[in-house]
Protein backbone atom coordinates (compact mmCIF):
# COMPACT_ATOMS: atom_id res chain seq x y z
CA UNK A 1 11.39 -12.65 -47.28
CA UNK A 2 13.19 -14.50 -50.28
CA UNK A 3 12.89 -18.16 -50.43
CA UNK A 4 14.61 -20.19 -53.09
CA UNK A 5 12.78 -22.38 -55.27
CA UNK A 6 12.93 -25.15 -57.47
CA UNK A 7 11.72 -24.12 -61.39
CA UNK A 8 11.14 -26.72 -63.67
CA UNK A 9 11.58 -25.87 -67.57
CA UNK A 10 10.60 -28.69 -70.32
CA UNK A 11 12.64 -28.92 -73.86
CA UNK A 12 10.80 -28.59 -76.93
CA UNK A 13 7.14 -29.10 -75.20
CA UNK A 14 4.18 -27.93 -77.28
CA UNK A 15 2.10 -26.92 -74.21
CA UNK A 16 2.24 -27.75 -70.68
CA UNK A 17 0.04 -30.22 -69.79
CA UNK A 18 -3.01 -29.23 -68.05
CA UNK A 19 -3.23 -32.05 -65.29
CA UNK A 20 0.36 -31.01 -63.87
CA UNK A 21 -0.60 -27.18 -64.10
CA UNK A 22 -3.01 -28.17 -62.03
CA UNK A 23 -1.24 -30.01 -59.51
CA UNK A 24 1.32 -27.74 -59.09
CA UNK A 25 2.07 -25.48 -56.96
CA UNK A 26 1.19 -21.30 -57.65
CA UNK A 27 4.82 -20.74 -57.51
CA UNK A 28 5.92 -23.54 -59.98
CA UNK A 29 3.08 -22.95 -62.67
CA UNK A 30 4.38 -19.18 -63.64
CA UNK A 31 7.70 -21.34 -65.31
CA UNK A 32 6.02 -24.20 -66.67
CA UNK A 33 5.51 -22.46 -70.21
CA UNK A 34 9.07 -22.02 -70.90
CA UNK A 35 10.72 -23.87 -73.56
CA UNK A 36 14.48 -24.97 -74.25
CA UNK A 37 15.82 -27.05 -77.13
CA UNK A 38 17.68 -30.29 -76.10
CA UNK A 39 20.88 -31.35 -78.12
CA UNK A 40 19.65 -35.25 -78.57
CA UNK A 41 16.62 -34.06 -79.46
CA UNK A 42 14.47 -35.68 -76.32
CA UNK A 43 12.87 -33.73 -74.13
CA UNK A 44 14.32 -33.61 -70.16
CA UNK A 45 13.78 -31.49 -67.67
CA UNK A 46 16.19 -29.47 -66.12
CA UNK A 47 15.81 -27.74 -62.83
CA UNK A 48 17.10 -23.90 -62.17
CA UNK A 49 16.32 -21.93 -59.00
CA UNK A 50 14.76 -18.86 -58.68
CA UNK A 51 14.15 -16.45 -55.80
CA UNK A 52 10.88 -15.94 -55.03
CA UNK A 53 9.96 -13.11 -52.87
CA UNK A 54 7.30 -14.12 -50.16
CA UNK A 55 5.03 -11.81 -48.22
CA UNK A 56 5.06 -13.06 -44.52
CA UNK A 57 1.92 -14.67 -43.13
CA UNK A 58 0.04 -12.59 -40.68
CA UNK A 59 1.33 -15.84 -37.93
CA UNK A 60 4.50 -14.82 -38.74
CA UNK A 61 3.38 -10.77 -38.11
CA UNK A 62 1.78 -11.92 -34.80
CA UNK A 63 4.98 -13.89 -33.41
CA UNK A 64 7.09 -10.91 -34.38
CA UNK A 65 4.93 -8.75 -32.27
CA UNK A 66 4.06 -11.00 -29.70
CA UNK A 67 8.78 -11.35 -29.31
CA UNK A 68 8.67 -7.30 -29.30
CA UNK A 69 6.18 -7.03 -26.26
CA UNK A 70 7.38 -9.43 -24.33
CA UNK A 71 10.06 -7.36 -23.85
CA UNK A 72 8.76 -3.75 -23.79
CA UNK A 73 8.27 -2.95 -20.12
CA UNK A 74 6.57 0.31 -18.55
CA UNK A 75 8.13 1.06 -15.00
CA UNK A 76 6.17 3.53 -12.70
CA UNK A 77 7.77 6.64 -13.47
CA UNK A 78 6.81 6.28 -17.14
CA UNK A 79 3.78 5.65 -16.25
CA UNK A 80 3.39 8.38 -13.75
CA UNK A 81 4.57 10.62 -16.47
CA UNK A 82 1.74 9.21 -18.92
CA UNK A 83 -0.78 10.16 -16.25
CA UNK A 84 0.57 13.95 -15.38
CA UNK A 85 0.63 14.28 -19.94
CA UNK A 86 -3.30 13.27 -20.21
CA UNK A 87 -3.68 15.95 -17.04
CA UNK A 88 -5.30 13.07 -14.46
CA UNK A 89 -2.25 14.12 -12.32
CA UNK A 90 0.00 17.44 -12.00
CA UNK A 91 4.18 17.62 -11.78
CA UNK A 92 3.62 18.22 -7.54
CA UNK A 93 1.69 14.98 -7.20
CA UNK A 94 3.79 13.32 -9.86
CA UNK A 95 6.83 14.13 -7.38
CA UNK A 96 4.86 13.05 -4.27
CA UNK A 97 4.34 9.53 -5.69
CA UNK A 98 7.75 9.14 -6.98
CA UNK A 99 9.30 10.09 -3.19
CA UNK A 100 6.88 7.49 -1.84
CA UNK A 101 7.67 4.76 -4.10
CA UNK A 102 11.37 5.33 -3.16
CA UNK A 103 10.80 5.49 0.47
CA UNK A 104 8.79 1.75 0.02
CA UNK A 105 12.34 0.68 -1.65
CA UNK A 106 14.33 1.45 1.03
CA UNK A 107 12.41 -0.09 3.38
CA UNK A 108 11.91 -2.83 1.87
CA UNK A 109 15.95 -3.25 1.78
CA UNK A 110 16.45 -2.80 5.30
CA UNK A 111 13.24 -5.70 5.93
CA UNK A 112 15.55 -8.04 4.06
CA UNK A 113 18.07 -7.35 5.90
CA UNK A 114 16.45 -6.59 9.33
CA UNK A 115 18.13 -9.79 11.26
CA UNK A 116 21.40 -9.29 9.77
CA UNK A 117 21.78 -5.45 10.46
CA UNK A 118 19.89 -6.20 13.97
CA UNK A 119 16.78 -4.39 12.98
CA UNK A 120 14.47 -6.94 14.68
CA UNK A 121 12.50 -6.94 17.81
CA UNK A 122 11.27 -3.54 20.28
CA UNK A 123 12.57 0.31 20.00
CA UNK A 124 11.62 0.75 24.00
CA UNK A 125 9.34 3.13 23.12
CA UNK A 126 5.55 3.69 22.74
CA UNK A 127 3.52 5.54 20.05
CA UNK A 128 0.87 7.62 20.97
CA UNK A 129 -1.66 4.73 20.82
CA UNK A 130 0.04 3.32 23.47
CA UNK A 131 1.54 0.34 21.50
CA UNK A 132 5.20 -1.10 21.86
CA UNK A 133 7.60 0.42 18.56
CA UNK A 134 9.52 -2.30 17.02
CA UNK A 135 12.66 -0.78 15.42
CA UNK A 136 11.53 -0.85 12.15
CA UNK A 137 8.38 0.92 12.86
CA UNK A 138 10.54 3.85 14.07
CA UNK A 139 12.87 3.88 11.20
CA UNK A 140 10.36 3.47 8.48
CA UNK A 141 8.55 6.39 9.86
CA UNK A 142 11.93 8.27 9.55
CA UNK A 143 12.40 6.91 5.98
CA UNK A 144 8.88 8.26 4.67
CA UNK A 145 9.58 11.69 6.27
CA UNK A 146 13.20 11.99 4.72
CA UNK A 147 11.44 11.27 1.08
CA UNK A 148 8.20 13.27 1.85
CA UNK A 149 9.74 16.43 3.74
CA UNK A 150 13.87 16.78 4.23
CA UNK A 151 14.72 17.10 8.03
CA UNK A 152 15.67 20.87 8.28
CA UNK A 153 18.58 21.24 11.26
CA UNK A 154 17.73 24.99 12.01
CA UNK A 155 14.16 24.16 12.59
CA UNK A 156 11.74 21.75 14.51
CA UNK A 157 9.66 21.73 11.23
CA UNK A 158 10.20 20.28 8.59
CA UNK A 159 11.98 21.73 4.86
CA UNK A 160 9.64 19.80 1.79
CA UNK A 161 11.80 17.61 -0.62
CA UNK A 162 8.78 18.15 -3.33
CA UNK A 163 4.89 19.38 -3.05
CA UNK A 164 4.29 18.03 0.39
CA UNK A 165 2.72 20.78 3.04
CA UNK A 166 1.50 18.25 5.75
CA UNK A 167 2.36 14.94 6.89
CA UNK A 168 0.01 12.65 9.42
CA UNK A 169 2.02 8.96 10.54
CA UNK A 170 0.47 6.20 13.08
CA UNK A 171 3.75 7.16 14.44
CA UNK A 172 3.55 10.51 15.08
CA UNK A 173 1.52 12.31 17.50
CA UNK A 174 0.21 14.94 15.57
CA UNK A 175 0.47 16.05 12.15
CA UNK A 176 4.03 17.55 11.00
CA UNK A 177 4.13 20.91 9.19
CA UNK A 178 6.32 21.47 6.26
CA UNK A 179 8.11 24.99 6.53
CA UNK A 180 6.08 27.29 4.16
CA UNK A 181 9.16 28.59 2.30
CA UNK A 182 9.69 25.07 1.02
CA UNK A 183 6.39 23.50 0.95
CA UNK A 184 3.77 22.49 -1.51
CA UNK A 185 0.36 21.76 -0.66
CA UNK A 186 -0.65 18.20 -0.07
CA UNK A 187 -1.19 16.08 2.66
CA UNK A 188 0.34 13.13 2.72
CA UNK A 189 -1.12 10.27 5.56
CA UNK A 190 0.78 6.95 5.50
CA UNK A 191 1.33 3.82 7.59
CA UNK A 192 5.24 3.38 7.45
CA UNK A 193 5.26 -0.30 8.39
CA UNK A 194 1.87 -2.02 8.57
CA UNK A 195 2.00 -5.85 10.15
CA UNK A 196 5.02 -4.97 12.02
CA UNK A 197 4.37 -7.86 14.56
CA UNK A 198 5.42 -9.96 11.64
CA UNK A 199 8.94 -8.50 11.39
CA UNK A 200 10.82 -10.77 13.56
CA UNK A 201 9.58 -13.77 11.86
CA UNK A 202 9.66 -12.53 8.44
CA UNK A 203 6.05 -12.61 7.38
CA UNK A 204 4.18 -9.86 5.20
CA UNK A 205 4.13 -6.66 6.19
CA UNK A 206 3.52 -3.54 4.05
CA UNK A 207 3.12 0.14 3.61
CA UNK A 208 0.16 2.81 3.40
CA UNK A 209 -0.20 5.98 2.33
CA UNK A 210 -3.13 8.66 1.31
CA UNK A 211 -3.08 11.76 -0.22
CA UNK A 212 -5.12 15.08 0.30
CA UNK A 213 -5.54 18.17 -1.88
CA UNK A 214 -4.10 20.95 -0.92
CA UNK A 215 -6.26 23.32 2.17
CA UNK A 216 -5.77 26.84 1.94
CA UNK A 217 -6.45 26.86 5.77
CA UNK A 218 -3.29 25.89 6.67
CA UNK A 219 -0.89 27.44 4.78
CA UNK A 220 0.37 29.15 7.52
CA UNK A 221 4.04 30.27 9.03
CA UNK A 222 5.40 28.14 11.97
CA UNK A 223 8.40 29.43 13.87
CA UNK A 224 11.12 27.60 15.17
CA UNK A 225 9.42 27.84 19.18
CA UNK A 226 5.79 27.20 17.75
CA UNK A 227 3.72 24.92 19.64
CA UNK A 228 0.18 23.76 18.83
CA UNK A 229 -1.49 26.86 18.87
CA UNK A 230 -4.78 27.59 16.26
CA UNK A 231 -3.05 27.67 13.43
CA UNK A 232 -1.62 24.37 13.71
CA UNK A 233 -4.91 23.50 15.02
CA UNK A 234 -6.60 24.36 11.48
CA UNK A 235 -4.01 22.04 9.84
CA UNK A 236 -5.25 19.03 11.86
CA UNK A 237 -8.37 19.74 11.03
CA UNK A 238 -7.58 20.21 7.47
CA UNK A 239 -6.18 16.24 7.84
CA UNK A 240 -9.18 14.95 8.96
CA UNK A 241 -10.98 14.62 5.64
CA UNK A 242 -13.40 11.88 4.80
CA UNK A 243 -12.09 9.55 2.22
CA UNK A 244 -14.10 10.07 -0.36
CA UNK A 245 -11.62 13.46 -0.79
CA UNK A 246 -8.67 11.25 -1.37
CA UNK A 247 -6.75 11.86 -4.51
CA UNK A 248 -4.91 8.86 -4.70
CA UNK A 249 -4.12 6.24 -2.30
CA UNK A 250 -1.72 2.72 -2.33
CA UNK A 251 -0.04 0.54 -0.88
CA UNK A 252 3.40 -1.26 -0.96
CA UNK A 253 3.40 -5.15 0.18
CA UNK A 254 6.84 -6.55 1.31
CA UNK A 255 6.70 -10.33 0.68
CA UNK A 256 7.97 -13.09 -1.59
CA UNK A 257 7.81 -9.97 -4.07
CA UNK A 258 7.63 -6.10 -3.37
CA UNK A 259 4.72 -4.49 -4.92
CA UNK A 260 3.52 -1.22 -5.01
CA UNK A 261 -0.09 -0.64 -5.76
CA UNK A 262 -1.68 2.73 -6.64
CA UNK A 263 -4.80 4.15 -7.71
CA UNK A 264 -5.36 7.96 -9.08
CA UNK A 265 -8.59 8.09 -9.19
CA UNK A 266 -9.05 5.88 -12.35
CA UNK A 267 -8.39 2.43 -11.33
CA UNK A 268 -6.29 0.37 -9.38
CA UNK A 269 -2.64 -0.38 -11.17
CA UNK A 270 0.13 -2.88 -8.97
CA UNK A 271 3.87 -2.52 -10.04
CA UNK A 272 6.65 -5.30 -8.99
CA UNK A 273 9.67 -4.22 -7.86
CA UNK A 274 12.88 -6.09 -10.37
CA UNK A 275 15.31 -6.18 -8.23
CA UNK A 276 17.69 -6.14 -11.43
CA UNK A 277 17.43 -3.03 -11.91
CA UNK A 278 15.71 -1.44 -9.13
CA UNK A 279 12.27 -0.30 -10.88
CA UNK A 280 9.27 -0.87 -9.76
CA UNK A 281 7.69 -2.44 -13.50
CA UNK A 282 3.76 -2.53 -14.21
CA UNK A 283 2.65 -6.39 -13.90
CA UNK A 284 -1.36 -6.23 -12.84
CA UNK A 285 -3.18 -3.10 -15.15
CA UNK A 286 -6.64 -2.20 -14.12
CA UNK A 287 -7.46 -4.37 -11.35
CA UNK A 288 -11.03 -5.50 -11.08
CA UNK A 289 -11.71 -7.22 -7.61
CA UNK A 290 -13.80 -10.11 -8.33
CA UNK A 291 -17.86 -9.94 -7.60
CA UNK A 292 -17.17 -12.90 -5.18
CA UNK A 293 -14.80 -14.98 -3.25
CA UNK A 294 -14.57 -18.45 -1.04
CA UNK A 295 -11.95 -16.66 1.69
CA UNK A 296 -12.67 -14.82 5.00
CA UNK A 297 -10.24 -13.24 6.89
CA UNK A 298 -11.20 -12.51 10.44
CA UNK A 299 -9.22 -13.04 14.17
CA UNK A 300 -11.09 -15.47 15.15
CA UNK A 301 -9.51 -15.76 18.38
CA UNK A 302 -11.45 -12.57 19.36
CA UNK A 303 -14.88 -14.92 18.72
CA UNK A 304 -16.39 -14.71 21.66
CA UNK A 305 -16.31 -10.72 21.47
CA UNK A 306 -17.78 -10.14 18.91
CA UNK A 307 -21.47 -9.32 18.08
CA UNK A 308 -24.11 -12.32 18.36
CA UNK A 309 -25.52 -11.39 14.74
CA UNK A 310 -21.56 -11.50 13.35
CA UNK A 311 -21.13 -14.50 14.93
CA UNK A 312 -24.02 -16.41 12.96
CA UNK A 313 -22.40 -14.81 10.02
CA UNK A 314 -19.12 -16.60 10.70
CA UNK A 315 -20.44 -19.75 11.61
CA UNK A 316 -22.48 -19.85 8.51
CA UNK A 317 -19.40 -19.60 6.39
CA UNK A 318 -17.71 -22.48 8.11
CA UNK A 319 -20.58 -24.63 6.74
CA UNK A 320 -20.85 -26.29 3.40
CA UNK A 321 -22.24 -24.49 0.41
CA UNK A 322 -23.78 -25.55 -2.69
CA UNK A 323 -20.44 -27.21 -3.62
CA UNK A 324 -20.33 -28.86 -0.72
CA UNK A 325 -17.01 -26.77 0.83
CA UNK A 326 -17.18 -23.94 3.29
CA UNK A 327 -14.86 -20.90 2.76
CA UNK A 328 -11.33 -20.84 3.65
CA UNK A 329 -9.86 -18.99 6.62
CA UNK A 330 -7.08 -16.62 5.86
CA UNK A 331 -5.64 -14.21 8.56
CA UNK A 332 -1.89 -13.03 8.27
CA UNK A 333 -2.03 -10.34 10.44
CA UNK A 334 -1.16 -7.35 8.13
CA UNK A 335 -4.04 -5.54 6.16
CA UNK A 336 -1.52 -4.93 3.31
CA UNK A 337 -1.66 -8.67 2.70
CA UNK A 338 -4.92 -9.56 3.33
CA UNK A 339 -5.93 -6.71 0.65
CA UNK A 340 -3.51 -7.58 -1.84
CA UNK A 341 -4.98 -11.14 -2.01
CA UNK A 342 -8.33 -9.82 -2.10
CA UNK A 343 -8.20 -7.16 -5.00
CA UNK A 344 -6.79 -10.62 -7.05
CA UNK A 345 -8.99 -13.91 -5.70
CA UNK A 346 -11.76 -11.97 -4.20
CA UNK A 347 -13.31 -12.55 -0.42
CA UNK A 348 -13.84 -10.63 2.75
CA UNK A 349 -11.91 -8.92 5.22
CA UNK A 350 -13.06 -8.01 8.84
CA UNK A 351 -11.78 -5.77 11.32
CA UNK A 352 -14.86 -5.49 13.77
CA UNK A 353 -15.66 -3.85 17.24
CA UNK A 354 -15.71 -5.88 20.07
CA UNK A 355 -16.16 -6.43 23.69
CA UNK A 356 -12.64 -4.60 24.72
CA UNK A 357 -12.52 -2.58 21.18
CA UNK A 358 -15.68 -0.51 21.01
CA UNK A 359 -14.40 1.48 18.06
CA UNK A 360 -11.97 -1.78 16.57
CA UNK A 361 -8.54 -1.78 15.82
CA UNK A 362 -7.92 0.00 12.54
CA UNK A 363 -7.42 4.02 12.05
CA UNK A 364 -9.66 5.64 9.79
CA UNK A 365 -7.35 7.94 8.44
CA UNK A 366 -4.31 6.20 7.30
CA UNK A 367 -5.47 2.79 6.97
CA UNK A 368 -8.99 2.17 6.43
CA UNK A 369 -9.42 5.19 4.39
CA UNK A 370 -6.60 4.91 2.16
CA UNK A 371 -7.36 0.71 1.60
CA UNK A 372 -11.21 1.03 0.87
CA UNK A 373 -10.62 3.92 -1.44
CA UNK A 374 -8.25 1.50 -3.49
CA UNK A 375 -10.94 -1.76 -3.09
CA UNK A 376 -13.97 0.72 -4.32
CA UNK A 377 -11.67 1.74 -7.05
CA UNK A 378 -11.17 -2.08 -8.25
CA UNK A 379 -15.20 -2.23 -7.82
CA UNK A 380 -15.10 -3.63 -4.23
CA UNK A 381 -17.07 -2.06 -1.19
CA UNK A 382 -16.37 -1.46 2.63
CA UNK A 383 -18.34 -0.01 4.84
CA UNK A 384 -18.29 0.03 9.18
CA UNK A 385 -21.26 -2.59 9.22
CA UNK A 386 -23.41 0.73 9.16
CA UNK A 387 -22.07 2.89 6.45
CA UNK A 388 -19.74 3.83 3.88
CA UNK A 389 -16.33 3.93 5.36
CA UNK A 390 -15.40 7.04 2.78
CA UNK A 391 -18.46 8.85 3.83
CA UNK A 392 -16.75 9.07 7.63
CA UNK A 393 -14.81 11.90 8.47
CA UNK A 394 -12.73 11.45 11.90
CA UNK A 395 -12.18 13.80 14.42
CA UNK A 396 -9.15 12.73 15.59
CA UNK A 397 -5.89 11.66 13.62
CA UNK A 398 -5.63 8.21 15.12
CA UNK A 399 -9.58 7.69 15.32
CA UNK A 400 -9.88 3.78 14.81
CA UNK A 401 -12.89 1.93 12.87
CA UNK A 402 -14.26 -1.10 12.51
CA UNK A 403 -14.22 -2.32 8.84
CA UNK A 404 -15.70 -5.12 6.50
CA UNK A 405 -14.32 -4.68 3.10
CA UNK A 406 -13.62 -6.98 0.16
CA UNK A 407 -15.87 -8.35 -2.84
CA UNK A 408 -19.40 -6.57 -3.62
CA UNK A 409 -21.40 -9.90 -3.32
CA UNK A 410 -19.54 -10.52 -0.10
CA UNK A 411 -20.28 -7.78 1.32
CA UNK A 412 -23.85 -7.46 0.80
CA UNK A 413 -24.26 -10.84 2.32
CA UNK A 414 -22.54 -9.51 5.26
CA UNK A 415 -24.95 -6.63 5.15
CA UNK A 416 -28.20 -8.87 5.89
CA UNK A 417 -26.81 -10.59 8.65
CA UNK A 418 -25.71 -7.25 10.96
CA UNK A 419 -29.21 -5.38 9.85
């Protein structure tokens, strides 16, 4: 950096004087000793510049960085890429993850759009839990598949866009086979539109998904008049793993912003989606659920179902603590929500069995699963009220669960009241 500055040089002076040298300033004193003759024989100053060069001051260094980084982004496919060059991840997952990411764009496109493209309100048809579809739970389903495993039109199976070999949806009745030929080996679960009862009046709803390592067991070749015979019968069992074999796991919440938040195995990482350019960019980097938190999210309109010892529980947070304020009640309806608010302020979130739902509400495989592995991840726990919900392994595809999950503190508390 050059700066210029004043230099003052004195005619005919025997010696600078000692008092200004040491008033001056560094950069003035190196000129003081210079001498130059004056015509009338007094002695004036005259005043010259010079350029001085100045190292910058290590403020200066830190604002220069600190304008850099603010605009140095990382988007998820770089940072997918990071992940498969330190070998946490291989290229076949690295493809799985991308496909799901775009599948969570497109859907959340046609949720923006849902009541002008009449995308709202009931398919007419039922899932194999025996709930109503809304259109949107139909065509997300559809939109997962198409990035997970290309529809093949000479074959009731399905030709793999990437690495996938299996695919298990709340929408499906059993798990679909990817075509050998074109197949890789994981198995992908996933919720394709979680919350969708808040569709039609444009609250949160969100995406899950889960993935499995590959099974050996059910690499097998289906035919195009295949039915579920024992082979296909080894690759349902091969998708009804406990959670704790999970590889990695997310979620993608559509709401005031669309994030998509993933965890490999080594922590939990959230990426918003910039709708100026279409990428989904890194903006929350290791998420650390915090130890404790002053929100509970429970249906409390199911109260008088539940269990007498739960219901102490829940009227003891309803009184005042120490600070003199009971916790806050939260419910949205959509576990993609209540989670996302929960790996960032902390709290408690309850799905419990009840009177009419012995077993709760939740699936193990493609919801509870998937969610706890990311809240354990963060440093959260969940558990059934009994046990460790990634210690369960279902039975069934659409086996439901009851689930507390949230902050550690939280859920110990829990823990004392239901033992």
């Amino acid at each position: 950096m050059a700066e210029a500055v004043p230099t003052l040089r004195w005619n005919n002076l025997s010696s600078a004087s000692t008092s200004i040298r040491r008033l001056s300033p560094p950069h003035l004193r190196r000129a003081q000793g210079t001498r130059q003759p004056n015509v009338s024989g007094g002695f004036s100053p005259r005043i010259s510049c010079k350029a001085v060069e100045l190292a910058p001051s290590a403020v200066e260094v830190a604002e220069t960085k600190i304008k850099k980084n603010r605009y140095e982004i990382e988007n998820l496919t770089n940072w997918l890429l990071k992940q498969e060059q330190a070998g946490h991840i291989d290229t076949e997952l690295t493809i799985v993850l991308s496909s799901i990411s775009l599948a969570c764009k497109q859907i959340a496109s046609l949720l923006q759009r849902s009541s002008i493209i009449d995308l709202t309100g009931l398919q007419g048809t039922v899932n194999i839990q025996g709930e109503d579809q809304k259109k949107l739970d139909v065509i997300s389903n559809e939109v997962h598949f198409n990035f997970s495993a290309l529809s093949n039109p000479k074959h009731s199976t399905r030709k793999s866009s990437g690495r996938t070999g299996i695919i298990a949806s709340e929408e499906e009745d059993v798990p679909v086979a990817v075509e050998e030929t074109y197949s890789g080996n994981y198995i992908v679960v996933f919720d394709p539109i979680d919350g969708s009862a808040n569709i039609d009046t444009s609250m949160t709803t969100g995406s899950i998904f889960g993935i499995y390592g590959p099974d050996k067991q059910c690499l097998v070749d289906l035919d195009d008049d295949s039915t579920l015979d024992q082979a296909k019968e080894k690759c349902i069992i091969s998708v009804c793993q406990p959670g704790s074999n999970l590889l990695a796991a997310g979620y993608c919440l559509y709401s005031s912003s669309v994030v998509f938040t993933i965890s490999i195995g080594r922590g939990v990482y959230a990426f918003t989606l910039d709708h100026s350019y279409g990428e989904f960019v890194l903006t929350h980097e290791n998420i650390k659920i915090p130890n404790s938190g002053r929100i509970y999210s429970f249906n409390e309109g199911n109260y008088d179902l539940f269990d007498e010892k739960l219901k102490k529980y829940l009227d003891d947070l309803r009184k005042p603590g120490p600070n003199g304020k009971p916790y806050s009640g939260r419910y949205v309806g959509c576990l993609v929500g209540e989670i996302h608010r929960m790996l960032l302020v902390g709290g408690i979130y309850g799905n419990p069995d009840n009177k009419k739902a012995k077993n709760g509400n939740l699936r193990l495989l493609y919801e509870c699963a998937p969610m706890s592995y990311l809240i354990e991840q963060a440093g959260g726990k969940a558990i059934d009220g009994h046990r460790r919900i990634l210690d369960i392994k279902p039975d069934q595809i659409h086996q439901r669960t009851p689930i507390f999950i949230g902050s550690p503190d939280e859920i110990e508390k829990l823990e004392k009241y239901l033992s």
